[in-house]
PDB file of N, CA and C in Angstrom:
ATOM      1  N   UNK A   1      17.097   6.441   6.953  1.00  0.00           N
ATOM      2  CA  UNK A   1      17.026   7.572   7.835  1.00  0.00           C
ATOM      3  C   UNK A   1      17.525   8.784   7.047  1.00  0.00           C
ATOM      4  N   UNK A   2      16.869   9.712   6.994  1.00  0.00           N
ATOM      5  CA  UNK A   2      16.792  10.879   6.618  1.00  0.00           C
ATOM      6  C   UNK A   2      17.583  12.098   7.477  1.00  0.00           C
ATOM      7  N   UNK A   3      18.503  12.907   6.862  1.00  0.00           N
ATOM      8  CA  UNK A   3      19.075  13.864   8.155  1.00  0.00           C
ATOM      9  C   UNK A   3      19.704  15.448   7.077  1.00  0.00           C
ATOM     10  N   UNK A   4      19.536  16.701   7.660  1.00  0.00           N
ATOM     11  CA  UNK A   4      19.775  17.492   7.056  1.00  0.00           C
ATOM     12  C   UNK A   4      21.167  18.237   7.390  1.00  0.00           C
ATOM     13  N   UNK A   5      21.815  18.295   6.917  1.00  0.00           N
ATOM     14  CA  UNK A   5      23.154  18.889   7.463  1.00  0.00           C
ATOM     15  C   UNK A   5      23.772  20.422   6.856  1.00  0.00           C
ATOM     16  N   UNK A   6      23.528  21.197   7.346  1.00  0.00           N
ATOM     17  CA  UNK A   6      23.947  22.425   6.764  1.00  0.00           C
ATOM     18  C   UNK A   6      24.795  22.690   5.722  1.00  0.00           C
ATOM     19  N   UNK A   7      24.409  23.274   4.999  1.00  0.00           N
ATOM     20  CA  UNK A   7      25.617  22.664   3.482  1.00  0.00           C
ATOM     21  C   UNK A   7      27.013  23.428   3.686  1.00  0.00           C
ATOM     22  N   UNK A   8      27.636  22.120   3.283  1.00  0.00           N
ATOM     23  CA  UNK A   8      29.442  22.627   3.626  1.00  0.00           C
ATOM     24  C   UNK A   8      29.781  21.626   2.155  1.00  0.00           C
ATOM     25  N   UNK A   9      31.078  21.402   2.752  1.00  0.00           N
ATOM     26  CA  UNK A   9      31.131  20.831   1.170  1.00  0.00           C
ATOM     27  C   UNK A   9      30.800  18.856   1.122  1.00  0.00           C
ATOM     28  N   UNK A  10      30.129  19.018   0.104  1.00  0.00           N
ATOM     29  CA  UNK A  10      29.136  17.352   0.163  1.00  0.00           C
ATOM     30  C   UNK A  10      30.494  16.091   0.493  1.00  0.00           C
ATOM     31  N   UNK A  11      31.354  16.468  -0.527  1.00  0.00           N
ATOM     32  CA  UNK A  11      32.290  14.961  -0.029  1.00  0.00           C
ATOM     33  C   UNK A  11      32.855  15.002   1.492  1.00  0.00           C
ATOM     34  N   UNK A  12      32.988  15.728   1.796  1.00  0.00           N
ATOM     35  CA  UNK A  12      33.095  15.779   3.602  1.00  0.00           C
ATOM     36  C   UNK A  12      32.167  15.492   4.309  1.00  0.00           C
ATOM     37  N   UNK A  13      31.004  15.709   4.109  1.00  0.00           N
ATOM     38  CA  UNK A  13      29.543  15.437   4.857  1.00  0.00           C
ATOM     39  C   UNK A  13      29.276  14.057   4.318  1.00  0.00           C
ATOM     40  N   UNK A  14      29.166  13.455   3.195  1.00  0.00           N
ATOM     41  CA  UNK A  14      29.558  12.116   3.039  1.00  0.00           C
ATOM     42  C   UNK A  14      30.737  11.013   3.850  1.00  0.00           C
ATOM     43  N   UNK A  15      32.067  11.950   3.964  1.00  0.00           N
ATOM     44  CA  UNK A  15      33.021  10.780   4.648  1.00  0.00           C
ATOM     45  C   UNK A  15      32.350  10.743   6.273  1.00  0.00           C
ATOM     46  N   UNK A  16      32.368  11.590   6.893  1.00  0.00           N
ATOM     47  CA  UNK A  16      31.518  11.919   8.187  1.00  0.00           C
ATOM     48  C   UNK A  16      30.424  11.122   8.399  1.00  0.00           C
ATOM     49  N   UNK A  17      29.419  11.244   7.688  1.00  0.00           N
ATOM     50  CA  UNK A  17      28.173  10.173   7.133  1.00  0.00           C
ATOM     51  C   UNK A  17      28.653   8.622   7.514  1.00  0.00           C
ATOM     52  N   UNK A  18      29.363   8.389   6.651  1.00  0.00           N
ATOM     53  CA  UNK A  18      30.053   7.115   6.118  1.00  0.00           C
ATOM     54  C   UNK A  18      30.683   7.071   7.997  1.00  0.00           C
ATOM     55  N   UNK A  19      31.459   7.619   8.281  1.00  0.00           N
ATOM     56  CA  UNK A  19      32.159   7.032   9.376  1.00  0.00           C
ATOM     57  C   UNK A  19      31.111   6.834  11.005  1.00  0.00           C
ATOM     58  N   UNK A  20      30.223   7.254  10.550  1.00  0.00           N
ATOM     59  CA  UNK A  20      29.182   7.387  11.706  1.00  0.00           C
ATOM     60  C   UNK A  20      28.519   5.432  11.454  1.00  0.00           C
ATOM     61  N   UNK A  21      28.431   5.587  10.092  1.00  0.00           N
ATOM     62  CA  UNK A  21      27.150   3.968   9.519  1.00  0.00           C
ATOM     63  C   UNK A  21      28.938   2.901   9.990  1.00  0.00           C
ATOM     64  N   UNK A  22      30.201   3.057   9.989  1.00  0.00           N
ATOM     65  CA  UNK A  22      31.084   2.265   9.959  1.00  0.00           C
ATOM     66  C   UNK A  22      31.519   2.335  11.439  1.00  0.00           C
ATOM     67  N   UNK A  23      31.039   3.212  12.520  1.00  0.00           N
ATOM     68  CA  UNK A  23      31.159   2.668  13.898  1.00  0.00           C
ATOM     69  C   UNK A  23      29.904   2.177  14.367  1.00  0.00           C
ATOM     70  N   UNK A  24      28.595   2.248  14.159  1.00  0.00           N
ATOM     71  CA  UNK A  24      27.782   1.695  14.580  1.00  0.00           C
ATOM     72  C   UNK A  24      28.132  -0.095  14.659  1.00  0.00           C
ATOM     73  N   UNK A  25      27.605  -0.690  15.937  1.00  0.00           N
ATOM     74  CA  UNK A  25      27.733  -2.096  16.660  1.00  0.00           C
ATOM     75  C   UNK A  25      26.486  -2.579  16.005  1.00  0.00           C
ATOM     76  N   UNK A  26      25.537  -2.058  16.171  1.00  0.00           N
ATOM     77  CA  UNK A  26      24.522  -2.171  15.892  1.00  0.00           C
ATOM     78  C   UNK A  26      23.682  -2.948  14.373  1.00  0.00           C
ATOM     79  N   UNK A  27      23.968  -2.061  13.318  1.00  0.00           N
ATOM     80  CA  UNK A  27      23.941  -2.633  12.135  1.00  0.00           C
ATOM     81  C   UNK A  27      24.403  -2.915  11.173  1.00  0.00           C
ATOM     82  N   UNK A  28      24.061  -4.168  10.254  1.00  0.00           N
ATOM     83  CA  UNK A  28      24.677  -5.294   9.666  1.00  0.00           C
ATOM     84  C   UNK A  28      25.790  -4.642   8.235  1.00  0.00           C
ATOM     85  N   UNK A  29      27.004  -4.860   8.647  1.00  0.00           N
ATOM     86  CA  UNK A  29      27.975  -4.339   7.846  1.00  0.00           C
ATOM     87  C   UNK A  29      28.079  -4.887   6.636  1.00  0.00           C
ATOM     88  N   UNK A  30      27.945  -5.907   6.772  1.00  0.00           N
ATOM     89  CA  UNK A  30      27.679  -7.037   4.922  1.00  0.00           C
ATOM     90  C   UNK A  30      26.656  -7.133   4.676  1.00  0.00           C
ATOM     91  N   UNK A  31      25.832  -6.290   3.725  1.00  0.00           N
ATOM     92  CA  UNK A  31      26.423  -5.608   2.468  1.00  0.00           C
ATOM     93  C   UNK A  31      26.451  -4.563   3.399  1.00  0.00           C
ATOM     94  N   UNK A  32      27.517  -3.524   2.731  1.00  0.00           N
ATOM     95  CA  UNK A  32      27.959  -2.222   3.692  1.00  0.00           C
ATOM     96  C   UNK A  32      26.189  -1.137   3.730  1.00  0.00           C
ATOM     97  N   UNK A  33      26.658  -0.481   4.518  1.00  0.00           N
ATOM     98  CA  UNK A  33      25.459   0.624   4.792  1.00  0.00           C
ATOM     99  C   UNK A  33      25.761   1.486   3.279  1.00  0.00           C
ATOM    100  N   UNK A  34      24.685   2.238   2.655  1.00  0.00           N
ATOM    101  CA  UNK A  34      25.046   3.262   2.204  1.00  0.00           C
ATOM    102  C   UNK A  34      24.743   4.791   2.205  1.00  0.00           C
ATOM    103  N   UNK A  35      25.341   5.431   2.034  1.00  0.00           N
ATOM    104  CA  UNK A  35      25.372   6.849   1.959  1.00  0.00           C
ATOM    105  C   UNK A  35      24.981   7.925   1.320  1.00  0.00           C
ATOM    106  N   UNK A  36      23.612   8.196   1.073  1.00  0.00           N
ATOM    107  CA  UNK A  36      23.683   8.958  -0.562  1.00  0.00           C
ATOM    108  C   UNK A  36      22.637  10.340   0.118  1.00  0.00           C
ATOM    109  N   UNK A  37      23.383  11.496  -0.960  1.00  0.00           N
ATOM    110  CA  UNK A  37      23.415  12.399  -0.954  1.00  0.00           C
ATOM    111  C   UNK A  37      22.345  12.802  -1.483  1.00  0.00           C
ATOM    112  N   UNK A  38      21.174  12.972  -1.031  1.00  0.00           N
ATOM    113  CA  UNK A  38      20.257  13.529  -1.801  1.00  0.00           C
ATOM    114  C   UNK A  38      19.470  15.114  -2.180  1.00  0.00           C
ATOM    115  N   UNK A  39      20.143  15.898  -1.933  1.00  0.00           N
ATOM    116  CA  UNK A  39      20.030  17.274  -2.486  1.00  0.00           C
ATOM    117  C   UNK A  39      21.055  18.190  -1.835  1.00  0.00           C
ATOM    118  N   UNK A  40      20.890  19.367  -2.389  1.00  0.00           N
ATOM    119  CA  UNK A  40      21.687  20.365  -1.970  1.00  0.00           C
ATOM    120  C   UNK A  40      20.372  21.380  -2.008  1.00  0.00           C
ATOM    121  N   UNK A  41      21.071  22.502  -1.290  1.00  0.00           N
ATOM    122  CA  UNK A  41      20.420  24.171  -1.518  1.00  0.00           C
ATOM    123  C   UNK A  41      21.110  25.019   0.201  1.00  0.00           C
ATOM    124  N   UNK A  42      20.429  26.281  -0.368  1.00  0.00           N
ATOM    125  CA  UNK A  42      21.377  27.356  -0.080  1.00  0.00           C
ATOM    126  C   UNK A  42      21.537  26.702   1.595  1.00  0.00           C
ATOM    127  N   UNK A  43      20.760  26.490   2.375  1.00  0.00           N
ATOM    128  CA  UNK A  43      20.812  25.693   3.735  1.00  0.00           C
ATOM    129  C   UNK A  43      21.551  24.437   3.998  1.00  0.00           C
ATOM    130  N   UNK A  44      21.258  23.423   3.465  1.00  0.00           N
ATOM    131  CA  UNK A  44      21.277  22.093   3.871  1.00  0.00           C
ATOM    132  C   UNK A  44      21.917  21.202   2.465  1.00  0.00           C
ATOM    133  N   UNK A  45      22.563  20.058   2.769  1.00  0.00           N
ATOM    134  CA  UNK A  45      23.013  18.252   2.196  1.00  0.00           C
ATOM    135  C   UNK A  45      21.571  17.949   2.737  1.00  0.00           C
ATOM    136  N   UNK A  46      20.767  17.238   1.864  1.00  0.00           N
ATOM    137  CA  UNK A  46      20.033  16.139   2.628  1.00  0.00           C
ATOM    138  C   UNK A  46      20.514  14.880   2.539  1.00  0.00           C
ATOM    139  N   UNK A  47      20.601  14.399   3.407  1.00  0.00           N
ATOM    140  CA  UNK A  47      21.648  13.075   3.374  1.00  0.00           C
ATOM    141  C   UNK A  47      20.285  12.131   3.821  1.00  0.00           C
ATOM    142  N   UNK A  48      20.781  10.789   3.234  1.00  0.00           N
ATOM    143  CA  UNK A  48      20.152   8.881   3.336  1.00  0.00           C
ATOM    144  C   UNK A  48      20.862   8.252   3.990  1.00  0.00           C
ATOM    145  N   UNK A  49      20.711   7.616   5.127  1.00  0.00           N
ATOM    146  CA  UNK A  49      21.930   6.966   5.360  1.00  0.00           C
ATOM    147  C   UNK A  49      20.765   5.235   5.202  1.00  0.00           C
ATOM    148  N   UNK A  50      21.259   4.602   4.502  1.00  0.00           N
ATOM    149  CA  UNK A  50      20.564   3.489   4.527  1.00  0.00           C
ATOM    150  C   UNK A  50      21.129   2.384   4.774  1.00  0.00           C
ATOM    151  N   UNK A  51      20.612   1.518   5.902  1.00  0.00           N
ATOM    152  CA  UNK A  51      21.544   0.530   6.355  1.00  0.00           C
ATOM    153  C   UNK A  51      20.467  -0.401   7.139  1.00  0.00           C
ATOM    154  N   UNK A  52      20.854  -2.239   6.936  1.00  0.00           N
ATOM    155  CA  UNK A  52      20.144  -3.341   7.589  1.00  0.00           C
ATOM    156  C   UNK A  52      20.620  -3.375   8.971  1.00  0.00           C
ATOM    157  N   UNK A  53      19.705  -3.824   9.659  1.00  0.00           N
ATOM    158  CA  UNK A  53      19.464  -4.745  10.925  1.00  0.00           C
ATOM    159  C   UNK A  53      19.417  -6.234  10.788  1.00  0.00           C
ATOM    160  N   UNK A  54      19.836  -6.904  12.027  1.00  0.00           N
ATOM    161  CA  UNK A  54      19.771  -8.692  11.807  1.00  0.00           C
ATOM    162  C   UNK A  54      18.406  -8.496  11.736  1.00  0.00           C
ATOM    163  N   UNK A  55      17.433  -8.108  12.858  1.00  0.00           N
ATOM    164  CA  UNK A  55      16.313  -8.483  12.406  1.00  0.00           C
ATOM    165  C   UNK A  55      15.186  -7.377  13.010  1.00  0.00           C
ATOM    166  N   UNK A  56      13.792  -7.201  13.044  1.00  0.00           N
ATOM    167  CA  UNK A  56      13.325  -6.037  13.123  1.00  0.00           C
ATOM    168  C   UNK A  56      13.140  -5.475  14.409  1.00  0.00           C
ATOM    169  N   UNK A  57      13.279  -6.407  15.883  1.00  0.00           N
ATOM    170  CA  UNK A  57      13.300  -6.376  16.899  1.00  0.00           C
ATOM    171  C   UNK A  57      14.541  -5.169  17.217  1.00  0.00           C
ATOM    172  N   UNK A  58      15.881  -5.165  16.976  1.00  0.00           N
ATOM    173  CA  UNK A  58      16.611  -4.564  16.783  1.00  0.00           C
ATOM    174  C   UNK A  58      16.617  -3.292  16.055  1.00  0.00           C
ATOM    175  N   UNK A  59      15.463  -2.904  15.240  1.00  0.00           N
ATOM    176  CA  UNK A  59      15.436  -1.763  14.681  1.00  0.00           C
ATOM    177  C   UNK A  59      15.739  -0.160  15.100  1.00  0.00           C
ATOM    178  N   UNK A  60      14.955  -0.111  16.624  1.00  0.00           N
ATOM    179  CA  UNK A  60      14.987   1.002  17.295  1.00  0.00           C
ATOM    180  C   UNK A  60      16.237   1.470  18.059  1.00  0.00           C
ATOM    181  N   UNK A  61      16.830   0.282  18.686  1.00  0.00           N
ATOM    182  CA  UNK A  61      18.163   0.712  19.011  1.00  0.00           C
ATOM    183  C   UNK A  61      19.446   0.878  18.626  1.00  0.00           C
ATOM    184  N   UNK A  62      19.139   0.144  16.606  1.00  0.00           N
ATOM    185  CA  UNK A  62      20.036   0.617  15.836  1.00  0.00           C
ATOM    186  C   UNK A  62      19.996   1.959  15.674  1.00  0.00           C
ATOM    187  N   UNK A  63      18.660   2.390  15.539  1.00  0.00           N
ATOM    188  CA  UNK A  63      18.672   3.948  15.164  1.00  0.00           C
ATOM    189  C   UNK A  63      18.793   5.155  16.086  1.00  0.00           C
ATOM    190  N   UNK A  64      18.718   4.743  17.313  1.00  0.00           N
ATOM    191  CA  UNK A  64      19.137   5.124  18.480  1.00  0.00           C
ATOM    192  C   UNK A  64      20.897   5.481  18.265  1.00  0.00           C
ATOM    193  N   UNK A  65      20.977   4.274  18.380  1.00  0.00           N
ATOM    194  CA  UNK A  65      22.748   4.533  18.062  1.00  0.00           C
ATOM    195  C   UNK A  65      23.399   5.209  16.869  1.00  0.00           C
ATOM    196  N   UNK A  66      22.574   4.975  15.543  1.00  0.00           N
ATOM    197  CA  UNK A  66      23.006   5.790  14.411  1.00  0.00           C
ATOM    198  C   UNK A  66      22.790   7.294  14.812  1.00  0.00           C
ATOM    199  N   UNK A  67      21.588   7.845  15.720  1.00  0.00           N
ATOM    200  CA  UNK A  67      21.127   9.052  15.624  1.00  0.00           C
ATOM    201  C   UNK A  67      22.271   9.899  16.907  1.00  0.00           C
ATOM    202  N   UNK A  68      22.332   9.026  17.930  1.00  0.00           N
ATOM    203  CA  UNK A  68      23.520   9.520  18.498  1.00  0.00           C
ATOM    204  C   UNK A  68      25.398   9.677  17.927  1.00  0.00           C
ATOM    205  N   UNK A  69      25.423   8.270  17.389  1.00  0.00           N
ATOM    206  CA  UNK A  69      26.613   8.492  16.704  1.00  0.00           C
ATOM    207  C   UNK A  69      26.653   9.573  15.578  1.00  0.00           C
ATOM    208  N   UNK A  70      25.692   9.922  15.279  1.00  0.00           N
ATOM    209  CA  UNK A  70      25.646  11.139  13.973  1.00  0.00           C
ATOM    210  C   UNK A  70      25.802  12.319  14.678  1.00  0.00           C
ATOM    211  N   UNK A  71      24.934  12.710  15.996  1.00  0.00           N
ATOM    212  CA  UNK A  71      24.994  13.840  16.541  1.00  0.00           C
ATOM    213  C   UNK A  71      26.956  14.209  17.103  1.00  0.00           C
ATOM    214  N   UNK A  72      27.246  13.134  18.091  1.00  0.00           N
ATOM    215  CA  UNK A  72      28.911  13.252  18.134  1.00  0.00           C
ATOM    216  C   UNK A  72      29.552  13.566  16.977  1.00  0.00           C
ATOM    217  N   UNK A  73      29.464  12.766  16.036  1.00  0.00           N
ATOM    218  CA  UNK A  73      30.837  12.608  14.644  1.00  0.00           C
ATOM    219  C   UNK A  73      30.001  14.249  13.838  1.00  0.00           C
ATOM    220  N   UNK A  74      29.005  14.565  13.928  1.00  0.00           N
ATOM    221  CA  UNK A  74      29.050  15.827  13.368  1.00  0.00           C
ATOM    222  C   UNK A  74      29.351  17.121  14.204  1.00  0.00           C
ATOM    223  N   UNK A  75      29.215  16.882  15.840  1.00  0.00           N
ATOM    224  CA  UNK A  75      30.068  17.695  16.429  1.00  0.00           C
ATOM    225  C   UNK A  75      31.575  18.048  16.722  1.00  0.00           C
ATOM    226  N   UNK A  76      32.023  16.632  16.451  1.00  0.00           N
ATOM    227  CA  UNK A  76      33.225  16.576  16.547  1.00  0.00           C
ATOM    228  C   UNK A  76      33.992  16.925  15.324  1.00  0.00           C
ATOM    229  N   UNK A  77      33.290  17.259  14.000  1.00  0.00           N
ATOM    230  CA  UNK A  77      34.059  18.031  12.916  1.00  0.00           C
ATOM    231  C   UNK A  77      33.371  18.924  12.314  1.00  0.00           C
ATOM    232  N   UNK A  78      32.505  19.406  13.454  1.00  0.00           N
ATOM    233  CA  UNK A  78      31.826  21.400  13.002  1.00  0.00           C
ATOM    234  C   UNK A  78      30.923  21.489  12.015  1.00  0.00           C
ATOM    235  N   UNK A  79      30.367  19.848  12.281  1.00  0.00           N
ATOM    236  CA  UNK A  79      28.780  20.131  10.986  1.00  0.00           C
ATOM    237  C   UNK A  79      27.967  20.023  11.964  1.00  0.00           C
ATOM    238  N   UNK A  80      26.959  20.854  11.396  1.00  0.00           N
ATOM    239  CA  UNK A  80      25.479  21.421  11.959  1.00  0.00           C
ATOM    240  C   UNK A  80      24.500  20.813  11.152  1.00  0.00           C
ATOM    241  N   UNK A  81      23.403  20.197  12.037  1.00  0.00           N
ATOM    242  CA  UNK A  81      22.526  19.701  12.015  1.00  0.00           C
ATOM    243  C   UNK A  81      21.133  20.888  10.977  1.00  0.00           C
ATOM    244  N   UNK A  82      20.699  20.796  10.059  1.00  0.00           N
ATOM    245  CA  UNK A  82      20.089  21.938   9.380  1.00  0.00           C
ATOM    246  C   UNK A  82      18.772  21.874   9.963  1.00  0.00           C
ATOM    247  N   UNK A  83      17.550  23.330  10.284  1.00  0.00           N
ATOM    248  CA  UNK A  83      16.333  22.930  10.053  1.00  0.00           C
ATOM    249  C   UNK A  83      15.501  22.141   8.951  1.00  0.00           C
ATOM    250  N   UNK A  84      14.350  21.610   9.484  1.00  0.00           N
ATOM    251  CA  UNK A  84      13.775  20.853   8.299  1.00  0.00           C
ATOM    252  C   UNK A  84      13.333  21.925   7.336  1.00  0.00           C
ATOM    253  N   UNK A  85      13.268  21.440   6.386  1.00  0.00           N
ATOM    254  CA  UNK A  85      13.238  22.162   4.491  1.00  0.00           C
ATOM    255  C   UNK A  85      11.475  23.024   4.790  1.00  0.00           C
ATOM    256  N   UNK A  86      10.847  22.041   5.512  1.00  0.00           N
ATOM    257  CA  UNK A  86       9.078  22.779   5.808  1.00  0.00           C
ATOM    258  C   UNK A  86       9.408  23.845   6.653  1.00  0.00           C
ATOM    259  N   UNK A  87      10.306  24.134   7.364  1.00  0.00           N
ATOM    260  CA  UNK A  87      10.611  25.078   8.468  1.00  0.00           C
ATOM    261  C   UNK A  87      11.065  26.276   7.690  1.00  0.00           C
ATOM    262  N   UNK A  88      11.535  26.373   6.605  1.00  0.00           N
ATOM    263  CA  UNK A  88      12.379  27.560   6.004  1.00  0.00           C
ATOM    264  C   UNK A  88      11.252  28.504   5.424  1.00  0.00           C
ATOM    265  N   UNK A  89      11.145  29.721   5.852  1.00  0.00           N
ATOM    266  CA  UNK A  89      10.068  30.457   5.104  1.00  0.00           C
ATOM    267  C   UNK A  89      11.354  31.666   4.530  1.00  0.00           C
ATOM    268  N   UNK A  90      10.819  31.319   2.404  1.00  0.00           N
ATOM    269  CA  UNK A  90      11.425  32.526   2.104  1.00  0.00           C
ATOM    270  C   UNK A  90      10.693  33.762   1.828  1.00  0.00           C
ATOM    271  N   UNK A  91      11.162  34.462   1.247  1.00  0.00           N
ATOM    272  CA  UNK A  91      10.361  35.704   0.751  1.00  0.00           C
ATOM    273  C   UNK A  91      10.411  36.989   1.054  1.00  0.00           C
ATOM    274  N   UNK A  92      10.187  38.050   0.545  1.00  0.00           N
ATOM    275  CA  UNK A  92      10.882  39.795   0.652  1.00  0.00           C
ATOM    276  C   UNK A  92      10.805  39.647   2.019  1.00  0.00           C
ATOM    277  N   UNK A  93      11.902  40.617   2.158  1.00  0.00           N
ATOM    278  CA  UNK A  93      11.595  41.388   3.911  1.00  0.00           C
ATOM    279  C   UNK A  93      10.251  41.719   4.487  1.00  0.00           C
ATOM    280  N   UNK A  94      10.213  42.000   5.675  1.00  0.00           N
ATOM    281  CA  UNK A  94       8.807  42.936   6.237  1.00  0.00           C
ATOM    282  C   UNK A  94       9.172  43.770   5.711  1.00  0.00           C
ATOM    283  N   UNK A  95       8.015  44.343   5.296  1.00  0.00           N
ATOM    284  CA  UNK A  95       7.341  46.492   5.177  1.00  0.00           C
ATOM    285  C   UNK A  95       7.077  46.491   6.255  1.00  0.00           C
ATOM    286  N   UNK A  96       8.201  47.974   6.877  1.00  0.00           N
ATOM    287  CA  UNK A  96       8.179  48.628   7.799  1.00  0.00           C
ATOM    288  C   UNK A  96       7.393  49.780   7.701  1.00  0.00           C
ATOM    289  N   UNK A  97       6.623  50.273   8.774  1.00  0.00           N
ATOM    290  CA  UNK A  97       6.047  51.842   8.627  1.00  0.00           C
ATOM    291  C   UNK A  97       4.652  51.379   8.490  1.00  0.00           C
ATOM    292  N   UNK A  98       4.677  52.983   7.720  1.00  0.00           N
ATOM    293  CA  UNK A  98       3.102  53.576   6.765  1.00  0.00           C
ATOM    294  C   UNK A  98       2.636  52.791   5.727  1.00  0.00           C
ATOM    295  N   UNK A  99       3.894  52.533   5.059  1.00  0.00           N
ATOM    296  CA  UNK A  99       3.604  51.538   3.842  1.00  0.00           C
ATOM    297  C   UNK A  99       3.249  50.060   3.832  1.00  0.00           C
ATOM    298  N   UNK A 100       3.183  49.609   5.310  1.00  0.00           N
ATOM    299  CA  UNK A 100       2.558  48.343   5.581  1.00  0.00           C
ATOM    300  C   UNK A 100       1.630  48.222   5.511  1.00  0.00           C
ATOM    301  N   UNK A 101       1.098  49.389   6.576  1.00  0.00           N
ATOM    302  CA  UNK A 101      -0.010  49.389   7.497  1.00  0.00           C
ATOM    303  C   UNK A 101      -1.188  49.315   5.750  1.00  0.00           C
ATOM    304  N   UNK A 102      -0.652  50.525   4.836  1.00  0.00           N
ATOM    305  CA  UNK A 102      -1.496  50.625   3.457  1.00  0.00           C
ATOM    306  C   UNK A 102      -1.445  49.511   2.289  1.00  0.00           C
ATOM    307  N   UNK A 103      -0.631  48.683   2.529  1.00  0.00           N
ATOM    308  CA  UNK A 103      -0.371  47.261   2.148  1.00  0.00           C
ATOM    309  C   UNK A 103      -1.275  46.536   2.827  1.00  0.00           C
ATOM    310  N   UNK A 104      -1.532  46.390   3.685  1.00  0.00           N
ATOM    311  CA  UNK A 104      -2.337  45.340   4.750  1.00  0.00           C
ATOM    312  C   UNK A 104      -4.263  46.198   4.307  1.00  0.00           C
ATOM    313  N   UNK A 105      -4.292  47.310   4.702  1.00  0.00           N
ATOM    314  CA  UNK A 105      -5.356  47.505   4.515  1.00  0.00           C
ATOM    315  C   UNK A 105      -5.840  47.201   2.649  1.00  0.00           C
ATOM    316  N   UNK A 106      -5.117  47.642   1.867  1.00  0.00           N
ATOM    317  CA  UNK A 106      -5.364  47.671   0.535  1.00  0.00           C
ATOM    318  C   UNK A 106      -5.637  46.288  -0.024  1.00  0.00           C
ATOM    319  N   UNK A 107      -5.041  44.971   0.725  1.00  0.00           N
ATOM    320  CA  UNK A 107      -5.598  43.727   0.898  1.00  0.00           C
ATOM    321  C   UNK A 107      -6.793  43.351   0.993  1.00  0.00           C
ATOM    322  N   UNK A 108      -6.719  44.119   2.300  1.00  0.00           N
ATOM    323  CA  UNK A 108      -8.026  43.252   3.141  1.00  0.00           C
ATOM    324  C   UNK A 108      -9.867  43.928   2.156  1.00  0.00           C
ATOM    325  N   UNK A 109      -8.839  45.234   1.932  1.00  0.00           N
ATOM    326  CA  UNK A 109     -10.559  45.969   1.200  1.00  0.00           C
ATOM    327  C   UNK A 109     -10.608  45.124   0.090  1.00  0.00           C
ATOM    328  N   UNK A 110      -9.530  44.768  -1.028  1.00  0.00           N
ATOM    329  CA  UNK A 110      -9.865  43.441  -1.842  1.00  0.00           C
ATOM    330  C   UNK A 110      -9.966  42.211  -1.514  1.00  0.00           C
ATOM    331  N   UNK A 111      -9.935  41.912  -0.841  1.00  0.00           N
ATOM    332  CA  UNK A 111     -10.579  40.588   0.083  1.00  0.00           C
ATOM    333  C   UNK A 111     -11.927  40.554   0.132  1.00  0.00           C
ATOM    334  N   UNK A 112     -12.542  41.974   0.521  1.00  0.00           N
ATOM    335  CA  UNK A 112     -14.032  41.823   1.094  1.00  0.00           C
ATOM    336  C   UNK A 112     -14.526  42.706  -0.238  1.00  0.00           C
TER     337      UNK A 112
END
């Protein structure tokens, strides 16, 4: 399971992580769940949390419970859930004014 967490500092968003996969009832503690950190940037930790089930019947309501226990244990110590990475649009400000409007047209006449 895949989850984005607003970037704060990674070894905290890891122990948090970690304590969410170590209250779950749900799934199989031997071998432990693990935790890995897979990127940073100016927004978001993308965090892995990877962890077994006894068996696949059980799948959905492990993740049920991981996805709720993640939402509590990151409210309860002031981490925010990030938008997804496809959601972020960068790039200059709007042109305001006159100088748009001649931006937009000066386009479109090289377009056609």
């Amino acid at each position: 399971m895949t989850v984005r967490i607003a970037a704060t500092t990674p070894n905290f968003v890891e122990q948090v992580m970690r304590s969410v996969l170590e209250a779950s009832t749900r799934i199989v503690q031997d071998p432990p769940p693990i935790v890995a950190l897979n990127s940073i940037d100016a927004a978001a930790i993308e965090v892995e949390l990877l962890f077994r089930v006894e068996s696949p019947a059980g799948w959905t309501a492990a993740r049920n419970e991981v996805i709720d226990l993640l939402y509590s244990r990151c409210k309860a110590n002031g981490l925010s859930l990030a938008a997804p990475a496809e959601s972020l649009v960068f790039g200059p400000a709007a042109i305001s004014g006159e100088h748009s409007a001649r931006a937009i047209e000066a386009r479109s006449s090289r377009a056609g």
